[in-house]
N, C-alpha and C. Protein backbone atom coordinates (compact mmCIF):
# COMPACT_ATOMS: atom_id res chain seq x y z
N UNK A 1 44.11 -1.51 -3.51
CA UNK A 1 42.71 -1.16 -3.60
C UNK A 1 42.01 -2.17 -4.52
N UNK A 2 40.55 -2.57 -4.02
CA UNK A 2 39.94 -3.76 -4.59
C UNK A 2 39.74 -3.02 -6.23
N UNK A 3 39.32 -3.67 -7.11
CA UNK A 3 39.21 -3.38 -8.55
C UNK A 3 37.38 -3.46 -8.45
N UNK A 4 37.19 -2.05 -9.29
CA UNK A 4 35.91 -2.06 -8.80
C UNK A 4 35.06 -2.99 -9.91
N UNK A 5 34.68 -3.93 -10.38
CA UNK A 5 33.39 -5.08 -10.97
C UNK A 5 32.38 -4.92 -11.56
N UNK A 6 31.73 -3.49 -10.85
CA UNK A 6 30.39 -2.74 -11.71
C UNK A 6 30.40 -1.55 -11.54
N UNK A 7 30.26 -0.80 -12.91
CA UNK A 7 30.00 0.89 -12.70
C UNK A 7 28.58 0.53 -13.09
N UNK A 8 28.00 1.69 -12.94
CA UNK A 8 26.49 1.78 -13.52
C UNK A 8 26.58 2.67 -14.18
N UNK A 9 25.73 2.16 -16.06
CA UNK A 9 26.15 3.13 -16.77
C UNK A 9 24.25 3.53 -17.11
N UNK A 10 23.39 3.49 -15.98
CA UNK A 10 22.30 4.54 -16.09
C UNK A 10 22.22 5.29 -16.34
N UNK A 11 21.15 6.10 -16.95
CA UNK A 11 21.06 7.53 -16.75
C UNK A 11 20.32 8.36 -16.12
N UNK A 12 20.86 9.61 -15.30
CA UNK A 12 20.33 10.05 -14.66
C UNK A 12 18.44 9.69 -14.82
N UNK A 13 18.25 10.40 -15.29
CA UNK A 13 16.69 9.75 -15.34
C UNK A 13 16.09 8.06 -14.84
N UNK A 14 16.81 7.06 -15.49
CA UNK A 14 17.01 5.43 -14.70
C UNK A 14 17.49 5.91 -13.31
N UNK A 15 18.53 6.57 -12.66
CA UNK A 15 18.87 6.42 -11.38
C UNK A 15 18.15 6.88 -10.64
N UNK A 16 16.99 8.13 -11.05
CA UNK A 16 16.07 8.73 -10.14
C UNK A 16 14.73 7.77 -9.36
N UNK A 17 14.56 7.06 -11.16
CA UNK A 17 13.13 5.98 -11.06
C UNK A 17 13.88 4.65 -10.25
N UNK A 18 14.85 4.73 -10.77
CA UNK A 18 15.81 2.70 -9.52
C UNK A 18 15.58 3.46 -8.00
N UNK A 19 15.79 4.59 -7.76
CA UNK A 19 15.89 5.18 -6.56
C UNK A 19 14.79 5.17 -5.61
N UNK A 20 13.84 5.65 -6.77
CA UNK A 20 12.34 5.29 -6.05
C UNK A 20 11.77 4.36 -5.59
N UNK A 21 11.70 3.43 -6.78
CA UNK A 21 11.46 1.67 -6.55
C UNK A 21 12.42 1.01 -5.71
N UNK A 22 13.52 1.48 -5.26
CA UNK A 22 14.55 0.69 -4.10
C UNK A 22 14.27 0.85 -2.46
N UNK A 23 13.86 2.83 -2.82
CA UNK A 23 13.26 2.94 -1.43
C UNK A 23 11.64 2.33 -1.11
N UNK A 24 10.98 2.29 -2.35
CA UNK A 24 9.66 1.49 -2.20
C UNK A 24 9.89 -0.08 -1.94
N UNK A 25 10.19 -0.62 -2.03
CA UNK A 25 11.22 -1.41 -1.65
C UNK A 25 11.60 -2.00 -0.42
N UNK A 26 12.55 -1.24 0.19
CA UNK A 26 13.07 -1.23 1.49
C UNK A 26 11.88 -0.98 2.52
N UNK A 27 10.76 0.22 1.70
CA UNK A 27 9.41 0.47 2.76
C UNK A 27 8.83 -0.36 2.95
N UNK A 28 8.60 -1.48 1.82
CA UNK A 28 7.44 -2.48 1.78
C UNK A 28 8.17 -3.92 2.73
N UNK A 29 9.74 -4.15 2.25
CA UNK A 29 9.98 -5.67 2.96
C UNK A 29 9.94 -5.10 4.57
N UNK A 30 10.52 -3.82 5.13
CA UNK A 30 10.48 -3.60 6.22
C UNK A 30 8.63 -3.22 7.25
N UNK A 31 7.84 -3.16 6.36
CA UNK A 31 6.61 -3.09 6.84
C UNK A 31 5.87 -4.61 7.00
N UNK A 32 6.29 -5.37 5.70
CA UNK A 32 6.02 -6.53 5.52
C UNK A 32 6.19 -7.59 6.59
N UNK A 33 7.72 -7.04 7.02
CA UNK A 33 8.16 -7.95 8.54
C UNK A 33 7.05 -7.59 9.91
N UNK A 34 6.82 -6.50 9.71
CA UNK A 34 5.61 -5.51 10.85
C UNK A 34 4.37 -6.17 10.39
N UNK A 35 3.78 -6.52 10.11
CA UNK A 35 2.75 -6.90 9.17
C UNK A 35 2.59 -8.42 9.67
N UNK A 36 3.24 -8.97 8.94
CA UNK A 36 3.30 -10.73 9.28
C UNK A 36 3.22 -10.60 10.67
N UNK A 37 3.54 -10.07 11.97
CA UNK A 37 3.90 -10.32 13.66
C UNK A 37 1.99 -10.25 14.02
N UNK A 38 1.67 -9.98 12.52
CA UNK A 38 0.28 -9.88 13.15
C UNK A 38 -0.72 -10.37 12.38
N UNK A 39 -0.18 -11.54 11.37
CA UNK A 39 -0.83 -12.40 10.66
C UNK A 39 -1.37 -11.45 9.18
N UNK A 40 -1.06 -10.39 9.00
CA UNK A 40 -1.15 -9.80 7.42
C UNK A 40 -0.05 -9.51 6.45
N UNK A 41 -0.39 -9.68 5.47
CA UNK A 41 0.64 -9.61 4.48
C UNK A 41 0.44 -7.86 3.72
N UNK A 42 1.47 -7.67 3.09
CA UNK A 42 1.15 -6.19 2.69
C UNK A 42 -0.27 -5.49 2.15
N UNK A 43 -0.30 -6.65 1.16
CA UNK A 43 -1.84 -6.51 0.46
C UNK A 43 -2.69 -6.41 1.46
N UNK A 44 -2.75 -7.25 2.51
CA UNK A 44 -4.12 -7.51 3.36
C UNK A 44 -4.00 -6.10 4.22
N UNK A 45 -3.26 -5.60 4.79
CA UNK A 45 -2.70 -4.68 5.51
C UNK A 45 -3.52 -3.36 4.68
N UNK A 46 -3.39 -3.21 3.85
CA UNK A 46 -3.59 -2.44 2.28
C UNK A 46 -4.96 -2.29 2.17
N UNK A 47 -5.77 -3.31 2.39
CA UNK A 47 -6.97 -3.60 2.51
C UNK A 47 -8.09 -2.75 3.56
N UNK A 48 -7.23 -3.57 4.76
CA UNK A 48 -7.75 -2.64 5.93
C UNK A 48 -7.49 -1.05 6.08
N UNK A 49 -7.02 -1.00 5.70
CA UNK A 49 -6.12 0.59 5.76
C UNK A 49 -7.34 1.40 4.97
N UNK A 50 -7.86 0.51 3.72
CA UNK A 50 -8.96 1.56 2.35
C UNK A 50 -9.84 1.52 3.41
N UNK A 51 -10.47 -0.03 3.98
CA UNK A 51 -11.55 -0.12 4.90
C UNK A 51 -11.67 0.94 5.80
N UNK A 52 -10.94 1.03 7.00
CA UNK A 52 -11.03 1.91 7.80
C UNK A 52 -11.08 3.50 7.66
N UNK A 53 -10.27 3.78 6.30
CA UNK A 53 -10.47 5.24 5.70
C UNK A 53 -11.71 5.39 4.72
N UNK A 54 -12.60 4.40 5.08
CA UNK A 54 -13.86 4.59 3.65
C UNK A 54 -15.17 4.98 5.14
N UNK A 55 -15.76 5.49 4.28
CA UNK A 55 -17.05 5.42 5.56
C UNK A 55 -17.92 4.22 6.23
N UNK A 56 -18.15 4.49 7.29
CA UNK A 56 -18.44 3.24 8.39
C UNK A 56 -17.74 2.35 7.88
N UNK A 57 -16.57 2.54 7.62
CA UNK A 57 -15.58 1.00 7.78
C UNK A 57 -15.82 0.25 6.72
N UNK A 58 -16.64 0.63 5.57
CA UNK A 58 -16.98 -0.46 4.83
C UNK A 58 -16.70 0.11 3.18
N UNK A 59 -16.84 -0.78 2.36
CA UNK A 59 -16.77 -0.51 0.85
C UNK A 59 -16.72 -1.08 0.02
N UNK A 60 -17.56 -0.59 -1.55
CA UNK A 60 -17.61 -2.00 -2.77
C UNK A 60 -16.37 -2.66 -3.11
N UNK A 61 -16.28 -3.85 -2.79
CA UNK A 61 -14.88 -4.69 -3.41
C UNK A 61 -14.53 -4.13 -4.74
N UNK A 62 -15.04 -3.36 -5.23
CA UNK A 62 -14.72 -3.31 -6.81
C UNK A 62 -13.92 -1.43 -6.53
N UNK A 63 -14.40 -0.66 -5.82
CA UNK A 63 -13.80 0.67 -5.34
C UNK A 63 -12.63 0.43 -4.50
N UNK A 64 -12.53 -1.02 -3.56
CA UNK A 64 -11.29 -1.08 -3.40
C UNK A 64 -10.40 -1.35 -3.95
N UNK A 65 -10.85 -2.87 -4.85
CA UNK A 65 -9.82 -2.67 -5.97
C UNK A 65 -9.18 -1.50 -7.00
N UNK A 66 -10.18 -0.51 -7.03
CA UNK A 66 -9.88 0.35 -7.93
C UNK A 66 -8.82 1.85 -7.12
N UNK A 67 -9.15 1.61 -5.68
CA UNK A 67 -8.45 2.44 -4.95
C UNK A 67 -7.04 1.96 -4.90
N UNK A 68 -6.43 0.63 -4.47
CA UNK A 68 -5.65 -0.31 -4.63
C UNK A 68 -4.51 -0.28 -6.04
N UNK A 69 -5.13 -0.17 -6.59
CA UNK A 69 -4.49 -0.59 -8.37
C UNK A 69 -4.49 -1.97 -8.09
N UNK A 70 -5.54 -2.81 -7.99
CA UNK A 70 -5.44 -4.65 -7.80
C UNK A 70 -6.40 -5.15 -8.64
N UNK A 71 -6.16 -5.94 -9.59
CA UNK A 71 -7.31 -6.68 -10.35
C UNK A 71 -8.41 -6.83 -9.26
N UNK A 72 -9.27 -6.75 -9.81
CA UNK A 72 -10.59 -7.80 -8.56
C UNK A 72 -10.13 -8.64 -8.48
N UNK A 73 -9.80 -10.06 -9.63
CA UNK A 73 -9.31 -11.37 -8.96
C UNK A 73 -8.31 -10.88 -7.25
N UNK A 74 -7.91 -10.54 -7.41
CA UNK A 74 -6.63 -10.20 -6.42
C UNK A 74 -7.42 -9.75 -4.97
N UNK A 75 -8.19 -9.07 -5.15
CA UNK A 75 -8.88 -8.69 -3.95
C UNK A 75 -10.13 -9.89 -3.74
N UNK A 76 -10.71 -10.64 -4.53
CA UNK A 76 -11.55 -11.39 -3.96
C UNK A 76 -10.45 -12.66 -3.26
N UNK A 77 -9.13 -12.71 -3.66
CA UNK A 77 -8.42 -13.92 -2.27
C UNK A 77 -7.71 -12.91 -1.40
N UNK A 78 -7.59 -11.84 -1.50
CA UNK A 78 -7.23 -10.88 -0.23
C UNK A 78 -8.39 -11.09 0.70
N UNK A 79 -9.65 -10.50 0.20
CA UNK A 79 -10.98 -10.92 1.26
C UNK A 79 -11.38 -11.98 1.78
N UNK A 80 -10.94 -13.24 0.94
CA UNK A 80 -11.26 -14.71 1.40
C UNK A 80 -10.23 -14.46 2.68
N UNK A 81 -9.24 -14.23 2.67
CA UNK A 81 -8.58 -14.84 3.82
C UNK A 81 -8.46 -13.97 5.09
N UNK A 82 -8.88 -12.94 4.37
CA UNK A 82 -9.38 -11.41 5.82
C UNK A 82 -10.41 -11.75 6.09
N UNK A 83 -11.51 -12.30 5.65
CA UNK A 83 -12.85 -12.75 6.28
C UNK A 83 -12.71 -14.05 7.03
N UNK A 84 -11.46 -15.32 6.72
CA UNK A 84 -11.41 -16.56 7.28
C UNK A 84 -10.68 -15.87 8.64
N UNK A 85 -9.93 -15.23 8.72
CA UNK A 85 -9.11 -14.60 9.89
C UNK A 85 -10.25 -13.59 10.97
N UNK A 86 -10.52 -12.99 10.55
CA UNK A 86 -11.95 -12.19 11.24
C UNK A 86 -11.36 -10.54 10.99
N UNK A 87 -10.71 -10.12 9.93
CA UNK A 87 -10.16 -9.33 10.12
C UNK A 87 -11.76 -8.14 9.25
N UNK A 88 -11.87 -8.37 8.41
CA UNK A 88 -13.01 -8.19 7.48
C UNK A 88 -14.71 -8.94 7.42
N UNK A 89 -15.88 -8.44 7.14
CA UNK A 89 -17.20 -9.27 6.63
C UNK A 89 -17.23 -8.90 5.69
N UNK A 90 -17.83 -9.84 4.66
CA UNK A 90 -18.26 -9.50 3.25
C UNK A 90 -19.39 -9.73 3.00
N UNK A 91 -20.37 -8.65 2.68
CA UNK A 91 -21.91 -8.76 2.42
C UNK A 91 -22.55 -8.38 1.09
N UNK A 92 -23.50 -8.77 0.66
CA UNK A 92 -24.32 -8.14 -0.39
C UNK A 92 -24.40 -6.74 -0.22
N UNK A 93 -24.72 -6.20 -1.26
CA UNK A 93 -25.55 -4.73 -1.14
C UNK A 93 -26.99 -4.99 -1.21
N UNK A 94 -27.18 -4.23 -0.31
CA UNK A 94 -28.95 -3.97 0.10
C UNK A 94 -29.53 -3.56 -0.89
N UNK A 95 -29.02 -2.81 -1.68
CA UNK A 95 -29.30 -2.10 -3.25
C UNK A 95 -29.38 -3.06 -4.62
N UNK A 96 -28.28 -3.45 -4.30
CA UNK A 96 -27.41 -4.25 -5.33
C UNK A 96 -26.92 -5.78 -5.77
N UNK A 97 -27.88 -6.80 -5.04
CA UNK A 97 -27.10 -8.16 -4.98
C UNK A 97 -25.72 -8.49 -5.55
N UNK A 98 -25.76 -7.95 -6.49
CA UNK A 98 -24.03 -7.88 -7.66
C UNK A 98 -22.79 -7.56 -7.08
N UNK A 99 -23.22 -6.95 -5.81
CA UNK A 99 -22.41 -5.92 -5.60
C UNK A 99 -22.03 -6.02 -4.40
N UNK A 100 -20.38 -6.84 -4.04
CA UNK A 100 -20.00 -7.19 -2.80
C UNK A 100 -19.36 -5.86 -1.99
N UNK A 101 -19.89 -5.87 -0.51
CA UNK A 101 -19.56 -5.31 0.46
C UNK A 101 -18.29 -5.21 1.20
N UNK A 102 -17.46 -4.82 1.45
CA UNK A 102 -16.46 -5.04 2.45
C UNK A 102 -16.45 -4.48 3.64
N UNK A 103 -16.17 -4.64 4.80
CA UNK A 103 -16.31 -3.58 6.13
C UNK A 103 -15.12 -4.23 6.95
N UNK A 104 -14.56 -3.63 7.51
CA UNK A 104 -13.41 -3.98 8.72
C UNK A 104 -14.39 -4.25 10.00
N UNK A 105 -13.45 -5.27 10.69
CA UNK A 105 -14.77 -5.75 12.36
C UNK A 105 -14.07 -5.00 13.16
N UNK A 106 -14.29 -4.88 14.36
CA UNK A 106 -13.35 -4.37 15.92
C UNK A 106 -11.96 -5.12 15.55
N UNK A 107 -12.04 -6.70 15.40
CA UNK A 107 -10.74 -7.02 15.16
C UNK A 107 -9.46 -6.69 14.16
N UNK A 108 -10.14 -6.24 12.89
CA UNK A 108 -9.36 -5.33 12.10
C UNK A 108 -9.09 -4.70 12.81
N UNK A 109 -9.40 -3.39 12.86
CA UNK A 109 -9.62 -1.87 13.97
C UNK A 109 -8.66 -1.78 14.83
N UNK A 110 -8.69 -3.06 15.97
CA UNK A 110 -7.60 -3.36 16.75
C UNK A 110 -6.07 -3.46 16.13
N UNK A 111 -5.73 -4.49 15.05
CA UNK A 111 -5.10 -5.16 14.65
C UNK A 111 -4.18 -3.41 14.08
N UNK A 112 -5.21 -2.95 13.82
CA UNK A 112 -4.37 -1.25 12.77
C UNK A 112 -3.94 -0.78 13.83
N UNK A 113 -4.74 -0.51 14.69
CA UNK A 113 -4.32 0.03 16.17
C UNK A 113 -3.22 -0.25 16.67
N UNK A 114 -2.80 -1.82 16.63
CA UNK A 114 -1.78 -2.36 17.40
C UNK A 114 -0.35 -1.98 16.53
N UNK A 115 -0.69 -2.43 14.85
CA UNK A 115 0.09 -2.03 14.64
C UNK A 115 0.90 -0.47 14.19
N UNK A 116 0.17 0.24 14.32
CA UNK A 116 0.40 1.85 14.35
C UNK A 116 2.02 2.18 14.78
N UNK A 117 2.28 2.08 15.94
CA UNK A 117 3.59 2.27 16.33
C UNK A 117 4.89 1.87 16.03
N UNK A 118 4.59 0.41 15.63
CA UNK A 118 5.90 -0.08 14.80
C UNK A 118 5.72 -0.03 13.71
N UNK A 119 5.06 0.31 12.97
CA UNK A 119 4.99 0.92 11.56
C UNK A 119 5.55 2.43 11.35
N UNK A 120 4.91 3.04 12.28
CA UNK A 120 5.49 4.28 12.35
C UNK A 120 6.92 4.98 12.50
N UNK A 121 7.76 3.41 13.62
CA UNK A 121 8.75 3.92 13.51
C UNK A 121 9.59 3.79 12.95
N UNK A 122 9.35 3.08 11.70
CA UNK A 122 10.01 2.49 9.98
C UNK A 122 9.73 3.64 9.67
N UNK A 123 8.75 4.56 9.00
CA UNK A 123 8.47 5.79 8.61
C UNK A 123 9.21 6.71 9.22
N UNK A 124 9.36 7.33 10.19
CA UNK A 124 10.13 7.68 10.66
C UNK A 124 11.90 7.66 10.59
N UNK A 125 11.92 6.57 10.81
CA UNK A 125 13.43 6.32 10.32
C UNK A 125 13.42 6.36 8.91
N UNK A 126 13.20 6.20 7.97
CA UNK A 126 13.64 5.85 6.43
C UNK A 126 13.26 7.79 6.16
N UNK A 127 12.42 8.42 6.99
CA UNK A 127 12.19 9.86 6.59
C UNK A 127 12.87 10.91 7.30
N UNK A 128 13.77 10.23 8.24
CA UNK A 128 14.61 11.35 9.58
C UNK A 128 14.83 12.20 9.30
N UNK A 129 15.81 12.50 8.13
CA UNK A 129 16.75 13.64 7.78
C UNK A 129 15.83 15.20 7.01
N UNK A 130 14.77 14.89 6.85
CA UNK A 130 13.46 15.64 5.96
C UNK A 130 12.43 16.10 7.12
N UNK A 131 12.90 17.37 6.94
CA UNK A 131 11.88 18.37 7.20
C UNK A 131 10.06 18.00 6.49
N UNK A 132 9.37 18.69 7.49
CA UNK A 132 8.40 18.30 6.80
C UNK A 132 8.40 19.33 5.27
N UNK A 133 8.37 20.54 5.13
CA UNK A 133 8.64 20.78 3.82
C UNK A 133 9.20 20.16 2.85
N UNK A 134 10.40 19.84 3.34
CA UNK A 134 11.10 18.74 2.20
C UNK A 134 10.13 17.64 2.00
N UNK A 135 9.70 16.74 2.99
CA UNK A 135 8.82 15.67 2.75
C UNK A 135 7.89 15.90 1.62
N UNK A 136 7.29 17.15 1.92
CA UNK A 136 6.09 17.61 0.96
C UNK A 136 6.63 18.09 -0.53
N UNK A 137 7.60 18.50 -0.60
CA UNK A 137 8.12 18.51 -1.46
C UNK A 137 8.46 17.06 -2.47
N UNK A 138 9.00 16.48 -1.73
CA UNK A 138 9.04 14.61 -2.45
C UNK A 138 8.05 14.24 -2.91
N UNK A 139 7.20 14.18 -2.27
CA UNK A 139 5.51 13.91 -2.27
C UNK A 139 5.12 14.44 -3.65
N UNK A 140 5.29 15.28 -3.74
CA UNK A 140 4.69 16.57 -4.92
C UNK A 140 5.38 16.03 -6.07
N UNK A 141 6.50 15.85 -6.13
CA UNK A 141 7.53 15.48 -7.39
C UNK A 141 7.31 14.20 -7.68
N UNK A 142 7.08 12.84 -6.73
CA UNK A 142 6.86 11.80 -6.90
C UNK A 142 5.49 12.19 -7.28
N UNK A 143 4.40 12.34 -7.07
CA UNK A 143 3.34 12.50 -7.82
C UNK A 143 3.25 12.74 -9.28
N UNK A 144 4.14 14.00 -9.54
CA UNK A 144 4.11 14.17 -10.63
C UNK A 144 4.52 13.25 -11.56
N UNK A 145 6.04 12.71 -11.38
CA UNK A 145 6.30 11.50 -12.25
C UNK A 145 5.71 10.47 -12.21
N UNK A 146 4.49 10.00 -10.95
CA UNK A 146 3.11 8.86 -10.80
C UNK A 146 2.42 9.70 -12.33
N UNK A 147 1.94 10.76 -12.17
CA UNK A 147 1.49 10.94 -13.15
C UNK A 147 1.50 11.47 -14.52
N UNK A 148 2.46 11.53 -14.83
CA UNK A 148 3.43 11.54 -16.00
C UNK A 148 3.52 10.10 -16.35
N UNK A 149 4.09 9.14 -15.76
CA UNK A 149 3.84 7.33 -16.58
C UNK A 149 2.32 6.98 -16.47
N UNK A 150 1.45 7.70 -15.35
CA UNK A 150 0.29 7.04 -16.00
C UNK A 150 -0.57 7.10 -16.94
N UNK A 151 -0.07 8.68 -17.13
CA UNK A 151 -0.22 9.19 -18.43
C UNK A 151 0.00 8.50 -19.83
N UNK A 152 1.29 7.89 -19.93
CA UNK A 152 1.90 6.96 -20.90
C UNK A 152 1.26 5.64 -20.78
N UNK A 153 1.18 5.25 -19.69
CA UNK A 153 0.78 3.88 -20.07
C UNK A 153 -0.94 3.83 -20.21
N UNK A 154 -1.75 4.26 -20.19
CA UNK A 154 -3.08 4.67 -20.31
C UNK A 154 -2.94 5.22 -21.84
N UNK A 155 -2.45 5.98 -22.45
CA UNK A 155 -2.52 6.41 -24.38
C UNK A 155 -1.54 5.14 -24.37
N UNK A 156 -0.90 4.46 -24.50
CA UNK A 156 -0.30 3.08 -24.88
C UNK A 156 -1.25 2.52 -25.61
């Protein structure tokens, strides 16, 4: 029998949070591959996704960033290159000159559309064995420990 090289001397608490971030992880490089077949990267993907769930498709670059957890720097070269692609327009506010616009075009729209199904069936697989109760249950507990560290790092 081989000699085993590494135990892990975590603790429960480390193995719960490595657990999380491994399957976040595995969700993101395997979406990431889904993603690229259609010229977006996770972030940009991320983007469209706030777009299309905000009303008429559109929203302040600064609410997406803040929906996101993304510096603004980060979202103003996410938008440069979703607007060079046609995936996104970026406009003034009618209100607000200060205050940049974002909106998804038909070609976004499409692009979510298309990719819907093979995204889905990564979700699907990585969630098989889970009832939807159970699911909701994960959901609920991962929330809580989302907000339990953000708790900590915000009084930091």
């Amino acid at each position: 029998m081989a000699e085993r090289i590494y135990t892990s001397d975590l603790s429960t608490d480390e193995r719960v949070l490595m657990a999380i971030v491994r399957a976040a992880e595995v969700f993101k490089r395997n979406h990431s591959a889904v993603f690229r077949n259609y010229g977006l990267s996770f972030p940009q993907y991320n983007v469209l996704r706030v777009l299309e769930a905000s009303k008429n498709g559109q929203n302040k670059m600064s609410d997406v960033s803040r929906i996101m957890l993304v510096p603004g720097a980060n979202i103003t070269g996410l938008a440069k290159r979703l607007v060079k692609d046609g995936f996104i327009i970026k406009k003034s506010d009618d209100r607000d000159e200060r205050v940049t616009i974002l909106e998804i075009t038909p070609k976004g729209k499409r692009t979510l559309k298309n990719i819907k199904k093979e995204k889905d069936e990564w979700l699907e697989l990585m969630l098989k064995n889970l009832s939807e109760n159970q699911k909701l249950e994960l959901l609920n507990k991962v929330r809580r420990v989302l907000k339990n560290g953000m708790y900590k790092s915000s009084t930091a």
